[in-house]
C-alpha atoms as a PDB file:
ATOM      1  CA  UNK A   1       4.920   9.205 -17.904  1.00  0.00           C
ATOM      2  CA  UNK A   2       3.956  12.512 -16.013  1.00  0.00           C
ATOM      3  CA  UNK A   3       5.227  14.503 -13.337  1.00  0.00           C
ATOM      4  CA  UNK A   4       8.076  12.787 -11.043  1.00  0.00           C
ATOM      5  CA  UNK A   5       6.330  11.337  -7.796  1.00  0.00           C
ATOM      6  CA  UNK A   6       7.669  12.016  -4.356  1.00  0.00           C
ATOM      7  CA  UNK A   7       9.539   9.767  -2.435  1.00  0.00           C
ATOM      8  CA  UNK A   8       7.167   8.697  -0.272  1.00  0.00           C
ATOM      9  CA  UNK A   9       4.345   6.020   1.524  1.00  0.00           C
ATOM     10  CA  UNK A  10       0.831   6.101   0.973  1.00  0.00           C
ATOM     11  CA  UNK A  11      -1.399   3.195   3.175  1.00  0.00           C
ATOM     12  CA  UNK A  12      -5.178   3.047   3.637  1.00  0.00           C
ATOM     13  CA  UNK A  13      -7.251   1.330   5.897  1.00  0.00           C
ATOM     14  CA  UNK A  14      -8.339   2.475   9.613  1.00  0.00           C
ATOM     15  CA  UNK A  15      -6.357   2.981  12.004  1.00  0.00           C
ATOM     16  CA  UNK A  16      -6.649  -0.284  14.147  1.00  0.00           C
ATOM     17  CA  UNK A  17      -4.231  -2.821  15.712  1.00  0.00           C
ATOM     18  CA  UNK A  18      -5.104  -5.258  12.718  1.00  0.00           C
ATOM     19  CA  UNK A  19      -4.430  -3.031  10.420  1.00  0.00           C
ATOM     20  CA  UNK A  20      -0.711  -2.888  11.483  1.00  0.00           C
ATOM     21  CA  UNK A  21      -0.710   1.379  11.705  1.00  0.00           C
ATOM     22  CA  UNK A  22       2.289   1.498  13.913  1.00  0.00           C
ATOM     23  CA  UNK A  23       4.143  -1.080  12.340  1.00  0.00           C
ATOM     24  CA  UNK A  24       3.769   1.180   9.185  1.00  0.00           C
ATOM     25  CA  UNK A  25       5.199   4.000  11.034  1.00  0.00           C
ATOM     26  CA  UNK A  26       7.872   2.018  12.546  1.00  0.00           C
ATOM     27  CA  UNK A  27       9.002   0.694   8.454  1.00  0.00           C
ATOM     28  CA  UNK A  28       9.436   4.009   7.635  1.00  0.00           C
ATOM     29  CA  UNK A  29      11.179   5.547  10.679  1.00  0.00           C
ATOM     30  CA  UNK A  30      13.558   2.493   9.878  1.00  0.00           C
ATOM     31  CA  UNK A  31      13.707   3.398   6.284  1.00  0.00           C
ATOM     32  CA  UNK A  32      14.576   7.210   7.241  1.00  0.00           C
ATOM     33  CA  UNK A  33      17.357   6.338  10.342  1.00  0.00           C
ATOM     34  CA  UNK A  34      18.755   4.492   7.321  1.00  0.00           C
ATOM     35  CA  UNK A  35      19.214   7.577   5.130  1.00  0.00           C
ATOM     36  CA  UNK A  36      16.040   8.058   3.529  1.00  0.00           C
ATOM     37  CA  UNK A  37      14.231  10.855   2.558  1.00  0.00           C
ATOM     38  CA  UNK A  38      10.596   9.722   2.341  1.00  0.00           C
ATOM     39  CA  UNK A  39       6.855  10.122   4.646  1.00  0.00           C
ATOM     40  CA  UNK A  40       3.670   8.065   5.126  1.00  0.00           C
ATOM     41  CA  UNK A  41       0.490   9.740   4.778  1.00  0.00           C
ATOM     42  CA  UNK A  42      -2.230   7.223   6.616  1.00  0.00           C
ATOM     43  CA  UNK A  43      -5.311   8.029   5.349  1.00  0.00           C
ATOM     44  CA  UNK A  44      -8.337   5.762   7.313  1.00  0.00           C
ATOM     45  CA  UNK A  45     -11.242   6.488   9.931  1.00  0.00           C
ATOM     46  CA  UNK A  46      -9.257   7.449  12.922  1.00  0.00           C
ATOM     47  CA  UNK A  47     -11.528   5.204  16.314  1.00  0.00           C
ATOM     48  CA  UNK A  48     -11.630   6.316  19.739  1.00  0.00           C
ATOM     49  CA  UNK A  49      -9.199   4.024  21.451  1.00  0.00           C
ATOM     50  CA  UNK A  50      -6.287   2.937  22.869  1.00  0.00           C
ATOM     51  CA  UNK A  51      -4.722   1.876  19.752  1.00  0.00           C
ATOM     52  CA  UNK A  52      -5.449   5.162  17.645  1.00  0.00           C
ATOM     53  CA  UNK A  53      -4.441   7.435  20.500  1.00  0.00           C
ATOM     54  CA  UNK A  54      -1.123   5.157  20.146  1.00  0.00           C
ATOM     55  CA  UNK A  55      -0.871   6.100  16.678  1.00  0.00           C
ATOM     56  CA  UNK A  56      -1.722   9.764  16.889  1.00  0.00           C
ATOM     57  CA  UNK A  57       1.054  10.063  19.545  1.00  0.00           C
ATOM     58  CA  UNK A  58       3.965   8.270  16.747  1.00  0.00           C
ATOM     59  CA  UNK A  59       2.152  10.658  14.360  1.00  0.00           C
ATOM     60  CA  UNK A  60       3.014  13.796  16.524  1.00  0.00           C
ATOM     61  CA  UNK A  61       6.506  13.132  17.112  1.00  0.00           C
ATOM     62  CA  UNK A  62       6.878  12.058  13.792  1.00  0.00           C
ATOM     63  CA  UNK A  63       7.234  14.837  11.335  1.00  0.00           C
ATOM     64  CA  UNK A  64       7.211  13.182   8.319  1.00  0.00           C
ATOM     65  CA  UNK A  65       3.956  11.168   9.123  1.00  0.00           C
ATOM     66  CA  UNK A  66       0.884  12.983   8.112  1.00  0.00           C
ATOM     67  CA  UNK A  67      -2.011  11.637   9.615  1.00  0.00           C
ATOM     68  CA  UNK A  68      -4.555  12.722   6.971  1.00  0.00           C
ATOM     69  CA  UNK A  69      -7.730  10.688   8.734  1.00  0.00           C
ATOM     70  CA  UNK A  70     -10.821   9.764   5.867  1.00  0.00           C
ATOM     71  CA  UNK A  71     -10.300  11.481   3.105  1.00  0.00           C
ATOM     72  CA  UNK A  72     -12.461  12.310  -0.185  1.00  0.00           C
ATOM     73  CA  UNK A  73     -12.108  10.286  -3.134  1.00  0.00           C
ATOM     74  CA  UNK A  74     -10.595  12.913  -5.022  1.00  0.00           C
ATOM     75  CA  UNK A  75      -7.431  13.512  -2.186  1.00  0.00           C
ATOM     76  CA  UNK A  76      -7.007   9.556  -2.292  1.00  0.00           C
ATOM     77  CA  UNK A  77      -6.238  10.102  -5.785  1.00  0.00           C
ATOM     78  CA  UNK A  78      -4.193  12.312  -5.688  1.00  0.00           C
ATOM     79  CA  UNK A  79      -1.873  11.204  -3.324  1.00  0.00           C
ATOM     80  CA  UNK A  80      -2.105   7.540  -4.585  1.00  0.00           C
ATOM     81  CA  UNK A  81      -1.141   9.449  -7.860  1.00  0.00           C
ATOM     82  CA  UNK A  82       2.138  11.630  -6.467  1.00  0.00           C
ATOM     83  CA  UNK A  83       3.578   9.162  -4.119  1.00  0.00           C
ATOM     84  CA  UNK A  84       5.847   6.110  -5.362  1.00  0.00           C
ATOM     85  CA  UNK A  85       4.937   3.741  -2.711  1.00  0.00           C
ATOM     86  CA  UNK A  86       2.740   2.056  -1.367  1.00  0.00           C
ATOM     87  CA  UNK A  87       2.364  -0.339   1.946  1.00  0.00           C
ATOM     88  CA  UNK A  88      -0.458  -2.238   3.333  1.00  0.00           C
ATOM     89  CA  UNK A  89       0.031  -3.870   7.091  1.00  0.00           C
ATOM     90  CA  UNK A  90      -3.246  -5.936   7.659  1.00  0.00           C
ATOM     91  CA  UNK A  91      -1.675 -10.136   8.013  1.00  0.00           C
ATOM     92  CA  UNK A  92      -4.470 -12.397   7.044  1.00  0.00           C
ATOM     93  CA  UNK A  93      -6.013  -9.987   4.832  1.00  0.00           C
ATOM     94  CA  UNK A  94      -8.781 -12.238   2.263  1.00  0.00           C
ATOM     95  CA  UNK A  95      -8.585  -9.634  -0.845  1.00  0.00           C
ATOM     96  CA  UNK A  96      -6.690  -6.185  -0.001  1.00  0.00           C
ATOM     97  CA  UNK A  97      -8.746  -3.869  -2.378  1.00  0.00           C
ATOM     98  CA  UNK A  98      -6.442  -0.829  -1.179  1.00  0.00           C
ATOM     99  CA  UNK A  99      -3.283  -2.599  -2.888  1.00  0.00           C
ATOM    100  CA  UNK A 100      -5.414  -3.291  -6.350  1.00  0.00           C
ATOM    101  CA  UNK A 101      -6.147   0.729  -6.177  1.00  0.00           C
ATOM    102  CA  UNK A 102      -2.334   1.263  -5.270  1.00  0.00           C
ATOM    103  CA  UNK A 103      -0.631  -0.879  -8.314  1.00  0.00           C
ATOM    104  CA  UNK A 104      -3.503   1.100 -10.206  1.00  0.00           C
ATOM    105  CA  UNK A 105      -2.745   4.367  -9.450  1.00  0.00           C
ATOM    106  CA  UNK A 106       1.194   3.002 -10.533  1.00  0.00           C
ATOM    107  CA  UNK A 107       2.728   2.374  -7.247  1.00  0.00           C
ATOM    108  CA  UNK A 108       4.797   0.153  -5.571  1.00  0.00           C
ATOM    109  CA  UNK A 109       3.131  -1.644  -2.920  1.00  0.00           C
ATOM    110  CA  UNK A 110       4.708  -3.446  -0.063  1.00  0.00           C
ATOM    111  CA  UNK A 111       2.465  -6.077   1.285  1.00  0.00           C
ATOM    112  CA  UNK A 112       2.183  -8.864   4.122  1.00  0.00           C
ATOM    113  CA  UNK A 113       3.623 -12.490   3.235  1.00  0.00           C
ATOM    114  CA  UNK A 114       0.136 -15.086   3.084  1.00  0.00           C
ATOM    115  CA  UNK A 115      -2.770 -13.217   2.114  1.00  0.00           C
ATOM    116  CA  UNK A 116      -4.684 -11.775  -0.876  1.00  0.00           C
ATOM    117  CA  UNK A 117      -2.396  -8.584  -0.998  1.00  0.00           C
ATOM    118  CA  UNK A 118       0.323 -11.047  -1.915  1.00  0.00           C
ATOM    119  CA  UNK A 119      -1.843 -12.303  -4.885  1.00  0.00           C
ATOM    120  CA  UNK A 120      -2.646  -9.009  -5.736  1.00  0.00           C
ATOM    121  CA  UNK A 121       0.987  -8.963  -7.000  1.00  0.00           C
ATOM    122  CA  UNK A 122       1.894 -11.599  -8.646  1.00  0.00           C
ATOM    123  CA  UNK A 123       4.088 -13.539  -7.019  1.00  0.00           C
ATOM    124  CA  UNK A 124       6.203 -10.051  -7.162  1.00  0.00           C
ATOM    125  CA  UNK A 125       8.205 -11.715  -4.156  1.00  0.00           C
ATOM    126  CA  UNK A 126      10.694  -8.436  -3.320  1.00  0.00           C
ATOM    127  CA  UNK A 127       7.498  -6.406  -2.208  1.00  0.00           C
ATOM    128  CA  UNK A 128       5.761  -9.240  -0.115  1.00  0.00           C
ATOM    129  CA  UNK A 129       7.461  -9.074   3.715  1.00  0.00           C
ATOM    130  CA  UNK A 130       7.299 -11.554   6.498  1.00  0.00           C
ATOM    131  CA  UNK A 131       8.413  -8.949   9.798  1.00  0.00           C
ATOM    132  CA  UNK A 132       9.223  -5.398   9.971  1.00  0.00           C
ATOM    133  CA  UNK A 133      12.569  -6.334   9.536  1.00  0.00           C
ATOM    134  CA  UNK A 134      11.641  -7.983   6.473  1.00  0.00           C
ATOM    135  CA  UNK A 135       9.822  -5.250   5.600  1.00  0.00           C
ATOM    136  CA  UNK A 136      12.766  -2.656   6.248  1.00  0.00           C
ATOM    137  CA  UNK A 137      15.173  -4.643   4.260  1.00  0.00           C
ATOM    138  CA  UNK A 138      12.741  -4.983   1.131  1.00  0.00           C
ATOM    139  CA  UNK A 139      12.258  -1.634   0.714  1.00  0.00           C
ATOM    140  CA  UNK A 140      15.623  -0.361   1.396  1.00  0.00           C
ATOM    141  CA  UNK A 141      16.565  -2.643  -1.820  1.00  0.00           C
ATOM    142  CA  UNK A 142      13.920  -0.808  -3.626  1.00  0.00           C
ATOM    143  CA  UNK A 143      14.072   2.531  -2.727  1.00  0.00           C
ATOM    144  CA  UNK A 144      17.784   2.509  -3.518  1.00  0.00           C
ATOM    145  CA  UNK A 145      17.473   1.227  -7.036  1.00  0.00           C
ATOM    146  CA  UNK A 146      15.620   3.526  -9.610  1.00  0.00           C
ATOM    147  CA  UNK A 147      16.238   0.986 -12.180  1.00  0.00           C
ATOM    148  CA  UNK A 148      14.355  -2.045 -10.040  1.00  0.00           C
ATOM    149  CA  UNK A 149      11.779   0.199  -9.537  1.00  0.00           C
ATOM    150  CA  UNK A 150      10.753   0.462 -13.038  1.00  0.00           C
ATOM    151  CA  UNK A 151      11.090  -2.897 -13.542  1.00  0.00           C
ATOM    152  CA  UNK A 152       9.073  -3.610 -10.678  1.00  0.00           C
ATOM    153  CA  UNK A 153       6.585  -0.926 -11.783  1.00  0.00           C
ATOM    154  CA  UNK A 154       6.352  -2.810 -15.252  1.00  0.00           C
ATOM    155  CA  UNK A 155       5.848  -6.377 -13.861  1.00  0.00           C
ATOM    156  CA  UNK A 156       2.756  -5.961 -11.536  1.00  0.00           C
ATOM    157  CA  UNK A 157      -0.288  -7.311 -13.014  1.00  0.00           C
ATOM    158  CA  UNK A 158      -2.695  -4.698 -14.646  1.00  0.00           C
ATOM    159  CA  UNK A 159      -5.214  -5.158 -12.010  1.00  0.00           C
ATOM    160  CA  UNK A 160      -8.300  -4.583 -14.671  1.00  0.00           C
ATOM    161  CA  UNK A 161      -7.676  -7.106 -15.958  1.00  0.00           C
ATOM    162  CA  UNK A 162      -8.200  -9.040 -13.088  1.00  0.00           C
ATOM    163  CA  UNK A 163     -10.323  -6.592 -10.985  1.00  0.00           C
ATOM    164  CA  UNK A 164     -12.302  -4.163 -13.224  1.00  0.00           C
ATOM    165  CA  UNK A 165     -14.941  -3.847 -14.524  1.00  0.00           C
ATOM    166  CA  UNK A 166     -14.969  -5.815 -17.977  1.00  0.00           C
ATOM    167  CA  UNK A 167     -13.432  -8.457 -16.025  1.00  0.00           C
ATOM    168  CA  UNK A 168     -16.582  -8.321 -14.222  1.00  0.00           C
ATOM    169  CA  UNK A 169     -18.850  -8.071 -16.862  1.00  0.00           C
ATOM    170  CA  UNK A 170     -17.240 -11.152 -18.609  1.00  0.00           C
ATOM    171  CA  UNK A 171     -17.272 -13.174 -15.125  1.00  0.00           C
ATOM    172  CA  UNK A 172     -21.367 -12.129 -14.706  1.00  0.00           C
ATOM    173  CA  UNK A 173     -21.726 -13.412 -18.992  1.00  0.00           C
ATOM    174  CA  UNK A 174     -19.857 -16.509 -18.124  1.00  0.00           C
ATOM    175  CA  UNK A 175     -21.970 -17.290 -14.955  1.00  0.00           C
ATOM    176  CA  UNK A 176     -25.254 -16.555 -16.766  1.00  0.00           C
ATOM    177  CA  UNK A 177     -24.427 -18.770 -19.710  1.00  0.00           C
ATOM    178  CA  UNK A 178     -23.791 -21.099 -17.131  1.00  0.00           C
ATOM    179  CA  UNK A 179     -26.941 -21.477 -16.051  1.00  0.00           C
ATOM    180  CA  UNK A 180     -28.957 -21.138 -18.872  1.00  0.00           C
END
């Protein structure tokens, strides 16, 4: 099963306002005034504006929020690989390609209500959230519970099979027979 993962948040995506980045922060300030030890790591392109100052500020004053900026492919890994969960703030979101790399890597990802994240799961309904509150209260459930974690763990969708690349090799097959 390898080593034990730490106890904490991983989310990717740049740090804009539709991305949610302080909402992120804010779930897991929540999570820790509620007794729990965990972090975020927010790994994205870090703009020059308003917004990301905003975020670098929360960052700051928040030591348990590592604002790791882009990273290479290998880091991304590697913390996708040592963390247990995952989180993904962009509403509206068409496909979410961040949460299909996070239930890869074996997390557990917490995603907006109404978008392709969602789908992503499953119809895993205790990791999709409507508010932070929402959000807060999902997790909290979760991070509690070492035994719904592996089942939660077990019940996401591989997503190869969905997502990789035979899946896209047999879609491509399908498409050409198709035509011809």
């Amino acid at each position: 099963m390898g080593p034990p993962r730490e106890n904490g948040f991983v989310t990717i995506g740049r740090v804009c306002p539709s991305k949610r980045t302080l909402r992120t922060i804010k779930i897991v300030s929540e999570l820790r005034d509620r007794g729990f030890d965990t972090h975020l790591h927010v790994i994205g392109t870090v703009g020059d504006s308003s917004y990301a100052d905003s975020v670098c500020d929360a960052a700051a004053e928040r030591d348990f929020v590592s604002l790791e900026g882009e990273v290479k492919r290998a880091t991304l890994v590697e913390l996708l690989t040592t963390h247990r969960y995952g989180i993904h703030g962009k509403e509206r979101e068409p496909f979410g390609m961040s949460v299909v790399e996070m239930v890869g890597a074996g997390m557990i990802p917490f995603v907006p209500s109404g978008a392709g994240p969602a789908e992503i799961l499953g119809g895993e309904d205790a990791l999709v959230y409507d508010s932070l509150e929402d959000a807060v209260t999902l997790a909290e459930a979760i991070l509690e519970n070492p035994d719904v974690q592996a089942s939660l763990r077990s019940s996401l969708p591989d997503p190869n099979e969905n997502y990789g690349p035979d899946r896209f090799k047999t879609s491509v097959v399908e498409a050409v027979e198709e035509l011809v």
